[in-house]
PDB file of N, CA and C in Angstrom:
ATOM      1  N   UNK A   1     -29.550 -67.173  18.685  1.00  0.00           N
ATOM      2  CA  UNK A   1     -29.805 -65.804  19.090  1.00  0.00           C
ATOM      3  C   UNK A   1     -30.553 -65.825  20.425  1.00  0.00           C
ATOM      4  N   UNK A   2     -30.359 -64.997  21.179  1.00  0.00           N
ATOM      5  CA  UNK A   2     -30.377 -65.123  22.104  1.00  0.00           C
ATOM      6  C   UNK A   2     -32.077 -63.898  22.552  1.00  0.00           C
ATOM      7  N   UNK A   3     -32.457 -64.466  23.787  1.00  0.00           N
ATOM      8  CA  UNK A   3     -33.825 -63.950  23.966  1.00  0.00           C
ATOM      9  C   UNK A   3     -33.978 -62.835  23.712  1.00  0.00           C
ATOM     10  N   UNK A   4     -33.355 -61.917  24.650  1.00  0.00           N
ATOM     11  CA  UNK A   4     -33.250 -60.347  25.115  1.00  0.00           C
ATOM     12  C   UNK A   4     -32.560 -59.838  23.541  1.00  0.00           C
ATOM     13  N   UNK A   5     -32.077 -60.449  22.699  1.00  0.00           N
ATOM     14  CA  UNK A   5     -31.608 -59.731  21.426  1.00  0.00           C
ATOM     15  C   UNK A   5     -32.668 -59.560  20.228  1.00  0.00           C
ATOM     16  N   UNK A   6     -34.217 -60.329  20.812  1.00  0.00           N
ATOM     17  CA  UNK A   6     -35.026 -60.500  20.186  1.00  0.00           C
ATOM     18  C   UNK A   6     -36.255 -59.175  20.216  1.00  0.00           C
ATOM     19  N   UNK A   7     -36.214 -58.639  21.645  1.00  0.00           N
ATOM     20  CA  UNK A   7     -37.028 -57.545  21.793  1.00  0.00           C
ATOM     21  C   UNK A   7     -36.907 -55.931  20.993  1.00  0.00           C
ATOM     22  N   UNK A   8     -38.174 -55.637  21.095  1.00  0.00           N
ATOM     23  CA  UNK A   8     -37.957 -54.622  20.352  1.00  0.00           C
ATOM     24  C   UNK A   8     -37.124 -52.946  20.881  1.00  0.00           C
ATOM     25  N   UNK A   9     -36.801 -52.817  19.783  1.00  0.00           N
ATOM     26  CA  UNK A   9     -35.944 -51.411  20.596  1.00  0.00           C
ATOM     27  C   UNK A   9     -36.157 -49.777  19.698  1.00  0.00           C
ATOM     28  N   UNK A  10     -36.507 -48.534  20.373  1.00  0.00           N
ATOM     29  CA  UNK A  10     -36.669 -47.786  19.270  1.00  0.00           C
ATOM     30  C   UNK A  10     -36.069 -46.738  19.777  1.00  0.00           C
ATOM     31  N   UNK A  11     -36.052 -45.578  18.738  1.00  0.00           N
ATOM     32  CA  UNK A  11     -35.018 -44.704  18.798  1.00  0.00           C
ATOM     33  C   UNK A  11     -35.738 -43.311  18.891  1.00  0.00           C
ATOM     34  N   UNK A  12     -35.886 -42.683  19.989  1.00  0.00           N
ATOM     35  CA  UNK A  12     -36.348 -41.188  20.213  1.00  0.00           C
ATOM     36  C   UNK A  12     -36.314 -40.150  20.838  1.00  0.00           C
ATOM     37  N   UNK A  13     -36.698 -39.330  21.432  1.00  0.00           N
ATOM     38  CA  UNK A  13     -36.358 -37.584  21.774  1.00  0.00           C
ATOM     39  C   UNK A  13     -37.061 -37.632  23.620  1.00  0.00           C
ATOM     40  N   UNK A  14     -36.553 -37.631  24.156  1.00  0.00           N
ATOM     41  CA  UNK A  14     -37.041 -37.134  25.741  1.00  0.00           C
ATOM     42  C   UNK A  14     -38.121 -35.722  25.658  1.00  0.00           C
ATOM     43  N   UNK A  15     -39.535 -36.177  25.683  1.00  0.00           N
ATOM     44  CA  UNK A  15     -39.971 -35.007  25.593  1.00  0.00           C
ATOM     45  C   UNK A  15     -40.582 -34.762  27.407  1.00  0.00           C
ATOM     46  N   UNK A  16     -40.309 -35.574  28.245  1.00  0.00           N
ATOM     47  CA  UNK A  16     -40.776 -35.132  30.103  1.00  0.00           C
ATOM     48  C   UNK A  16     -40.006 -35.990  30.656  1.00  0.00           C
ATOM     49  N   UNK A  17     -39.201 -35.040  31.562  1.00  0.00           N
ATOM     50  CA  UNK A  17     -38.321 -35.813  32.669  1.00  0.00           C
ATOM     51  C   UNK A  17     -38.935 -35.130  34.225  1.00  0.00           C
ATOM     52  N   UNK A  18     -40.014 -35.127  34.382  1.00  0.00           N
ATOM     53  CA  UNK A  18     -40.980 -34.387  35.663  1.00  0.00           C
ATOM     54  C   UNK A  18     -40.591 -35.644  36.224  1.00  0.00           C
ATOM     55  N   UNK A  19     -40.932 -36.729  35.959  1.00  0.00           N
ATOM     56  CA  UNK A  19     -41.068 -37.817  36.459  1.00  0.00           C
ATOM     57  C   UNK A  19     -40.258 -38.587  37.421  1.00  0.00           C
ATOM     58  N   UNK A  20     -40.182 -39.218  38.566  1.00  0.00           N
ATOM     59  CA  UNK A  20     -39.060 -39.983  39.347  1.00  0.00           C
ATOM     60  C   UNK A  20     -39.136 -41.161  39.044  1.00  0.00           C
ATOM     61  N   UNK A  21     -37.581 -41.748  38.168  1.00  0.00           N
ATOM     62  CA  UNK A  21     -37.001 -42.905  37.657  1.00  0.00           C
ATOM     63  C   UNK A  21     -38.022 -43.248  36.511  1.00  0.00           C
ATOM     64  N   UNK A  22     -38.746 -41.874  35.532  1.00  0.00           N
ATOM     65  CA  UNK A  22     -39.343 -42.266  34.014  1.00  0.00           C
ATOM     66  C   UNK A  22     -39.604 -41.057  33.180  1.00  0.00           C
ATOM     67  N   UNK A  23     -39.572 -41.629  32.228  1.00  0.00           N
ATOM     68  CA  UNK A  23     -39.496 -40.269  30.723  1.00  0.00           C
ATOM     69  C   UNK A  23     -40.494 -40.666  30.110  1.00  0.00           C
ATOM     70  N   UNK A  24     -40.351 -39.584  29.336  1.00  0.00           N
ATOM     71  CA  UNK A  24     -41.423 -39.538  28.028  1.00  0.00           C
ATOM     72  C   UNK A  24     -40.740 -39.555  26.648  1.00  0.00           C
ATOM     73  N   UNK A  25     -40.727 -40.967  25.966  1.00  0.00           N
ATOM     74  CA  UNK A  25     -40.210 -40.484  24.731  1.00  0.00           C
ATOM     75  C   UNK A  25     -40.889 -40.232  23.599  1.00  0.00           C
ATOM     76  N   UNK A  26     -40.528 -39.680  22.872  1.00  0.00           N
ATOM     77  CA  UNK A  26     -41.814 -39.294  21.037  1.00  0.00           C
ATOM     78  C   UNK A  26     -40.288 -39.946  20.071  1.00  0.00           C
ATOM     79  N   UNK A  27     -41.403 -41.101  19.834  1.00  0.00           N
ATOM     80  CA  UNK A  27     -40.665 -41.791  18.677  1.00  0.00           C
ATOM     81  C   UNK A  27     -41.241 -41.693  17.166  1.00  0.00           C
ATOM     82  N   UNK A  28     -40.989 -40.781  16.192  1.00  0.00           N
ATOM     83  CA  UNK A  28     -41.000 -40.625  14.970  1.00  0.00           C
ATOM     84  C   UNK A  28     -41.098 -42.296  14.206  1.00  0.00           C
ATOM     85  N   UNK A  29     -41.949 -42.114  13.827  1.00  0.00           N
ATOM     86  CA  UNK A  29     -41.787 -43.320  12.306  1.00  0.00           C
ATOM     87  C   UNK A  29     -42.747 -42.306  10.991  1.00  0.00           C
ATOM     88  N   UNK A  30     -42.035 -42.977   9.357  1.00  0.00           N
ATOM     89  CA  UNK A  30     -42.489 -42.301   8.538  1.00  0.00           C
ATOM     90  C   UNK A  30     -43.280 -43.447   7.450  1.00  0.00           C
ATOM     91  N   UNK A  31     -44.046 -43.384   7.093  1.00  0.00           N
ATOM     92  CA  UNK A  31     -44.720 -44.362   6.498  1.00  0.00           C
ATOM     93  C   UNK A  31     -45.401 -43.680   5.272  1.00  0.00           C
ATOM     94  N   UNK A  32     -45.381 -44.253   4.141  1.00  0.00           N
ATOM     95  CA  UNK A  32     -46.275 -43.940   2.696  1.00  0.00           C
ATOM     96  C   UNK A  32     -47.517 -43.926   3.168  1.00  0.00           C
ATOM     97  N   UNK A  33     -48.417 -42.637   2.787  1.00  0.00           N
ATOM     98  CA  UNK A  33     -49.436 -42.911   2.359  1.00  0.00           C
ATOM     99  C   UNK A  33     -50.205 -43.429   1.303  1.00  0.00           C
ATOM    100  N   UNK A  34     -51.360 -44.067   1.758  1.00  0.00           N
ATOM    101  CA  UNK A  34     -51.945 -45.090   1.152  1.00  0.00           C
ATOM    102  C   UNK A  34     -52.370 -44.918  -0.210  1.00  0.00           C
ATOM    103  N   UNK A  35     -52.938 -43.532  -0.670  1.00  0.00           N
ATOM    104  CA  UNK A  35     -52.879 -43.007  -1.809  1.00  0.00           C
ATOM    105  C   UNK A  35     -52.566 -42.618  -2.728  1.00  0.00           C
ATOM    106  N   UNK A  36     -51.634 -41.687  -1.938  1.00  0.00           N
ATOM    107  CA  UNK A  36     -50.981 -40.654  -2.526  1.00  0.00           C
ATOM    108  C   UNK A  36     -49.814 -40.536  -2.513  1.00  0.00           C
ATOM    109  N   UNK A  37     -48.906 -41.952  -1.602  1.00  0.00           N
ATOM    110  CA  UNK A  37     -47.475 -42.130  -1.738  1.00  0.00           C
ATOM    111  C   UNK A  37     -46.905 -41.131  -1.178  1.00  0.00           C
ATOM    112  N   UNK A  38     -47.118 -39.801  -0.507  1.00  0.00           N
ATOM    113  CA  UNK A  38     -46.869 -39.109   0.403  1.00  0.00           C
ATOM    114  C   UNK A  38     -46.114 -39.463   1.262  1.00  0.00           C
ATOM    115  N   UNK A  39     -44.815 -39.184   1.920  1.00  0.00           N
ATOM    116  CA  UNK A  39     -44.085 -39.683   3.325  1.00  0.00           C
ATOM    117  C   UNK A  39     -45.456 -39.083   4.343  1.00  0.00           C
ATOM    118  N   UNK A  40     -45.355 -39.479   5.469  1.00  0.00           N
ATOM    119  CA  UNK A  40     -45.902 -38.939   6.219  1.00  0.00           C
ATOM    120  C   UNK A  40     -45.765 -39.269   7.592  1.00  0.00           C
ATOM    121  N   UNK A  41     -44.961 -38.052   8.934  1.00  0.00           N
ATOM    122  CA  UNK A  41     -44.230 -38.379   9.794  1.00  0.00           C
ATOM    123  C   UNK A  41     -45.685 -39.101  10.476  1.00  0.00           C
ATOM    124  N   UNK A  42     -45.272 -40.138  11.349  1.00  0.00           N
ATOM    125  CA  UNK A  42     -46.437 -39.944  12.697  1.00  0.00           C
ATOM    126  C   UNK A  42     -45.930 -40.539  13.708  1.00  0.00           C
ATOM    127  N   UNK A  43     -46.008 -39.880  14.988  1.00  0.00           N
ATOM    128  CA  UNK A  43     -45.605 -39.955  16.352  1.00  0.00           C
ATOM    129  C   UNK A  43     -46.295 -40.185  17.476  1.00  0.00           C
ATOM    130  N   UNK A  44     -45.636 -41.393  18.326  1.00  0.00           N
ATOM    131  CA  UNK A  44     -46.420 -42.058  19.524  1.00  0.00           C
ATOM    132  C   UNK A  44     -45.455 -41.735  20.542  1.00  0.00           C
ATOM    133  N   UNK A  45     -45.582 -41.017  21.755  1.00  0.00           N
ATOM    134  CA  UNK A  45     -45.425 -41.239  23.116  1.00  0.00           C
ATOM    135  C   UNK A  45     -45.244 -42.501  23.989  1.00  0.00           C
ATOM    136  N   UNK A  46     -43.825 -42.712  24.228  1.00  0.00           N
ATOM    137  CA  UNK A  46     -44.042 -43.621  25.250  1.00  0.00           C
ATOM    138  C   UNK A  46     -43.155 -43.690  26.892  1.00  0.00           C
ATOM    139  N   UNK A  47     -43.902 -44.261  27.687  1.00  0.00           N
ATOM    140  CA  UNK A  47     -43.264 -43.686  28.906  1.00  0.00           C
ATOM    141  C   UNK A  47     -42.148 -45.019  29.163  1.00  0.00           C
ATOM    142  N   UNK A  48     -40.996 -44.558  29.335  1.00  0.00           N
ATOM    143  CA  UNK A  48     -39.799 -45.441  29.843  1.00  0.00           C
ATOM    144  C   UNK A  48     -39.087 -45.365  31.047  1.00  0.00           C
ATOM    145  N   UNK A  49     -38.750 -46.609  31.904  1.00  0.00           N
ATOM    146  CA  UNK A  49     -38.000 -46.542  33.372  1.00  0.00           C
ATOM    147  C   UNK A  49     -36.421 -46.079  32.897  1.00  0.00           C
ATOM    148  N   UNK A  50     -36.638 -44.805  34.124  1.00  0.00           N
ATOM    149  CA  UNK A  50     -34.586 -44.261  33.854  1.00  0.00           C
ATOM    150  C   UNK A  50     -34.458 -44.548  35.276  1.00  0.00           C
ATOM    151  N   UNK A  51     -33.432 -45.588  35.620  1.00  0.00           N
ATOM    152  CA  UNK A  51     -33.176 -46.144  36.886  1.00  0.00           C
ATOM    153  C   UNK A  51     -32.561 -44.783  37.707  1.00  0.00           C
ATOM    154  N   UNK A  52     -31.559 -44.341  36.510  1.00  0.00           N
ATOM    155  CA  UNK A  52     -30.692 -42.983  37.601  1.00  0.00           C
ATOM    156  C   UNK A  52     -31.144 -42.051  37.105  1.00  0.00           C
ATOM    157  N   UNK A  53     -32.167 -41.745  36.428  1.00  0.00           N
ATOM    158  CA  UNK A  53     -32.873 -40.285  36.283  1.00  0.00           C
ATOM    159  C   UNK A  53     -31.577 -39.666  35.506  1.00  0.00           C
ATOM    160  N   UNK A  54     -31.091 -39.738  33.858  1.00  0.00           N
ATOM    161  CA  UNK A  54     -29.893 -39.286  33.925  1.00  0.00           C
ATOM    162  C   UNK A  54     -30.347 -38.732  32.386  1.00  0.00           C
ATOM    163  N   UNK A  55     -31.473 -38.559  32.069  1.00  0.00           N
ATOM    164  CA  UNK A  55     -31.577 -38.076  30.943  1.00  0.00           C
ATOM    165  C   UNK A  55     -32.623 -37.207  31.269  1.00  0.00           C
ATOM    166  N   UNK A  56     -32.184 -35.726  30.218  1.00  0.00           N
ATOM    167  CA  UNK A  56     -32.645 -34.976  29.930  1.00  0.00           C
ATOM    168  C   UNK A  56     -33.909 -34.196  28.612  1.00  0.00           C
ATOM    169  N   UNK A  57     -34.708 -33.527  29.011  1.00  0.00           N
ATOM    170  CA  UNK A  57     -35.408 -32.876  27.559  1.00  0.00           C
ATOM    171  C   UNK A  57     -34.430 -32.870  26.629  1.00  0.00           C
ATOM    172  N   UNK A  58     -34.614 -33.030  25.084  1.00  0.00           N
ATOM    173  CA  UNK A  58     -34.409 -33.439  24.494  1.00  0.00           C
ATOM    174  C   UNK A  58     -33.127 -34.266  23.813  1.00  0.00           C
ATOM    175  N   UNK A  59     -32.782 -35.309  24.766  1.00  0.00           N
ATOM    176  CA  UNK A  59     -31.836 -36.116  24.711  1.00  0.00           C
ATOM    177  C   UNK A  59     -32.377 -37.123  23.527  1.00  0.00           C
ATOM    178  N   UNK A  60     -31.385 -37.923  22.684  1.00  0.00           N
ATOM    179  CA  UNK A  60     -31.839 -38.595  21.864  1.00  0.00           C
ATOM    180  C   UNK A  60     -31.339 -39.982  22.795  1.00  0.00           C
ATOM    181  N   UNK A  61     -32.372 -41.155  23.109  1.00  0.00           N
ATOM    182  CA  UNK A  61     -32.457 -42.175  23.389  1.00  0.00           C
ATOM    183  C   UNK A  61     -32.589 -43.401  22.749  1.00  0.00           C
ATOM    184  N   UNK A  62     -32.548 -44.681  23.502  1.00  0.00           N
ATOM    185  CA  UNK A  62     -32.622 -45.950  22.810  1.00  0.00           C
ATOM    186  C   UNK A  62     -33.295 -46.907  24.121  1.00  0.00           C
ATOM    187  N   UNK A  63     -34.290 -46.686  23.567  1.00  0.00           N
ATOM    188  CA  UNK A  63     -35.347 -47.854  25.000  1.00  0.00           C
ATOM    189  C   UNK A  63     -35.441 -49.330  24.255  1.00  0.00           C
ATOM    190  N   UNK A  64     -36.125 -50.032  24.904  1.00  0.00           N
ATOM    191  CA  UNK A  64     -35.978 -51.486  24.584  1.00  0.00           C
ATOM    192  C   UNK A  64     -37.281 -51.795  25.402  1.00  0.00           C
ATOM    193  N   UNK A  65     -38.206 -52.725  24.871  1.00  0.00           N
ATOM    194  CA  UNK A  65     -39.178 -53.289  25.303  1.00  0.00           C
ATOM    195  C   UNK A  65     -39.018 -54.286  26.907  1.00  0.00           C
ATOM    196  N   UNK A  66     -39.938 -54.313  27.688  1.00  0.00           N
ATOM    197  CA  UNK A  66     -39.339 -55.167  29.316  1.00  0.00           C
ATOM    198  C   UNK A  66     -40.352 -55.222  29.608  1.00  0.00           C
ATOM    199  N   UNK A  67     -40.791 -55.906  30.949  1.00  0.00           N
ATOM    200  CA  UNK A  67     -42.007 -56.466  31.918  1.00  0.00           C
ATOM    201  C   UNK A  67     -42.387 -54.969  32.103  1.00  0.00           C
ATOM    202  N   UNK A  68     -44.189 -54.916  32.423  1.00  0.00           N
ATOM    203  CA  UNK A  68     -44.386 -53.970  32.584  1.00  0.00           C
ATOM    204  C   UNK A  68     -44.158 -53.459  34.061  1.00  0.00           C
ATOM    205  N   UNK A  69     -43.679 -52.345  33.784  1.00  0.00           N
ATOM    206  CA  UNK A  69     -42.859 -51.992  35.912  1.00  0.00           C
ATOM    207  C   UNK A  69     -44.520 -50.869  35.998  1.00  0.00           C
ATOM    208  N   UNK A  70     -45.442 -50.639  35.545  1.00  0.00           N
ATOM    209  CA  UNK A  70     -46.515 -49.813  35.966  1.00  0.00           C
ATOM    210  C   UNK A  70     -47.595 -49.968  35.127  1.00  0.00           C
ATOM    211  N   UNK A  71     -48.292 -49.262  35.322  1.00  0.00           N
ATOM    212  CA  UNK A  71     -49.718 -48.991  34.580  1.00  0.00           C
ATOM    213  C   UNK A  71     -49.463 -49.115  33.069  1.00  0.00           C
ATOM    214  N   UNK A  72     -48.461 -47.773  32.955  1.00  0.00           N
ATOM    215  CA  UNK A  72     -47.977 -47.441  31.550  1.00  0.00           C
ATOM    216  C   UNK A  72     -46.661 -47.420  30.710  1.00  0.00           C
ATOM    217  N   UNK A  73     -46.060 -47.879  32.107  1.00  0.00           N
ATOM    218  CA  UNK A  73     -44.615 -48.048  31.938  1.00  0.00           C
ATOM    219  C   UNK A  73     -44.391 -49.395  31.041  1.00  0.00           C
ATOM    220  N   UNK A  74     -43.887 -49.833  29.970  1.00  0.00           N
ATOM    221  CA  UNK A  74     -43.431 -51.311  29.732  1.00  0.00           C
ATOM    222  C   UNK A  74     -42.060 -51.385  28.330  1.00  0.00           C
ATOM    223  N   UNK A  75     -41.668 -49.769  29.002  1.00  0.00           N
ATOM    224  CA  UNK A  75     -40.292 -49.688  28.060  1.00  0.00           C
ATOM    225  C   UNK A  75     -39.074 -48.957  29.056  1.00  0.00           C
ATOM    226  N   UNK A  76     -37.657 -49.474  29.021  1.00  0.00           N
ATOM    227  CA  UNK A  76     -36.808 -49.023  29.531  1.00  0.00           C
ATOM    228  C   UNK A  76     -35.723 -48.175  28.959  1.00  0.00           C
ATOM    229  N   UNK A  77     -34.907 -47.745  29.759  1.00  0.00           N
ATOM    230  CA  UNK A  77     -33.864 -46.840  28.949  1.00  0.00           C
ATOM    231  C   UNK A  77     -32.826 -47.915  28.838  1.00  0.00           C
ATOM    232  N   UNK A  78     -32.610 -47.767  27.616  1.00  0.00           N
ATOM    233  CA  UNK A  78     -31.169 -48.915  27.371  1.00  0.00           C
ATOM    234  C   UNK A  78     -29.700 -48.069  26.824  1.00  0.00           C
ATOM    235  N   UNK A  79     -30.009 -46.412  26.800  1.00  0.00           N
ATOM    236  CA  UNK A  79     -28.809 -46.150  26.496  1.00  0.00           C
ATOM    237  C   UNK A  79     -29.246 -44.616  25.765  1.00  0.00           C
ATOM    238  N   UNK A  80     -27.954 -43.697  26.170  1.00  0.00           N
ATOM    239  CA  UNK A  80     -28.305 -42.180  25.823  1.00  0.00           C
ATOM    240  C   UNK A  80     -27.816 -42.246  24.852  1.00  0.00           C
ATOM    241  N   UNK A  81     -28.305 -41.691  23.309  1.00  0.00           N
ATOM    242  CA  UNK A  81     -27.592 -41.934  22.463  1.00  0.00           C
ATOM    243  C   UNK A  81     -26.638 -40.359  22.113  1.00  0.00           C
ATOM    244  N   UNK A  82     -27.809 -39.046  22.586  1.00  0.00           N
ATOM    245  CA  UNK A  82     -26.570 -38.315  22.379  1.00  0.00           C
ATOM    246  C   UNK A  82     -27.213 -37.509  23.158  1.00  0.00           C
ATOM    247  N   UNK A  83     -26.737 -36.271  23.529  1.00  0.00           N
ATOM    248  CA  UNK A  83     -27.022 -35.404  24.882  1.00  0.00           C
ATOM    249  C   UNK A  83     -28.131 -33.862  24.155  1.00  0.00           C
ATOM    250  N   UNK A  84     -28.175 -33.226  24.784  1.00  0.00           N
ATOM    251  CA  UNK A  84     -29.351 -32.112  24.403  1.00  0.00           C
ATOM    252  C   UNK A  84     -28.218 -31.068  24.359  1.00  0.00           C
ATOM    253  N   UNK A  85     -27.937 -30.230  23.549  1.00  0.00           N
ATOM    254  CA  UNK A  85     -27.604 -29.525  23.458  1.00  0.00           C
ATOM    255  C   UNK A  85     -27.274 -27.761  24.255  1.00  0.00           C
TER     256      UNK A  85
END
């Protein structure tokens, strides 16, 4: 298996395209609570490089972990998964 098939990749919603060549994605994960076995959504922000600026508010995406290109940048766009309606 090969390197780059090893990194991590996640699946989420374009919530800011202000940005030149980067987004904002909110990636959902749902996890049991510890108690009470409860689902419970919780959501992290992360900023990703869009080389051609080609995605939109709420586009569903697929970034992939990479060298960090900024401060806060250290995820890329690897692919639109479906368009905003």
């Amino acid at each position: 298996m090969s390197e780059r098939n090893l990194r991590k990749t996640r699946l989420g919603y374009v919530t800011s395209d202000k940005m030149d060549k980067a987004i904002t994605v909110s990636v959902e994960r749902r996890l049991s609570h510890p108690i009470y076995g409860k689902f419970v959504k919780r959501t992290k922000k992360f900023m990703a490089h869009d080389e051609n600026n080609e995605c939109k508010i709420g586009d569903l995406v697929r970034i992939m972990e990479t060298r960090p290109m900024s401060k806060n940048k250290r995820w890329r766009l690897l692919e639109v998964v479906e368009k905003a309606k």
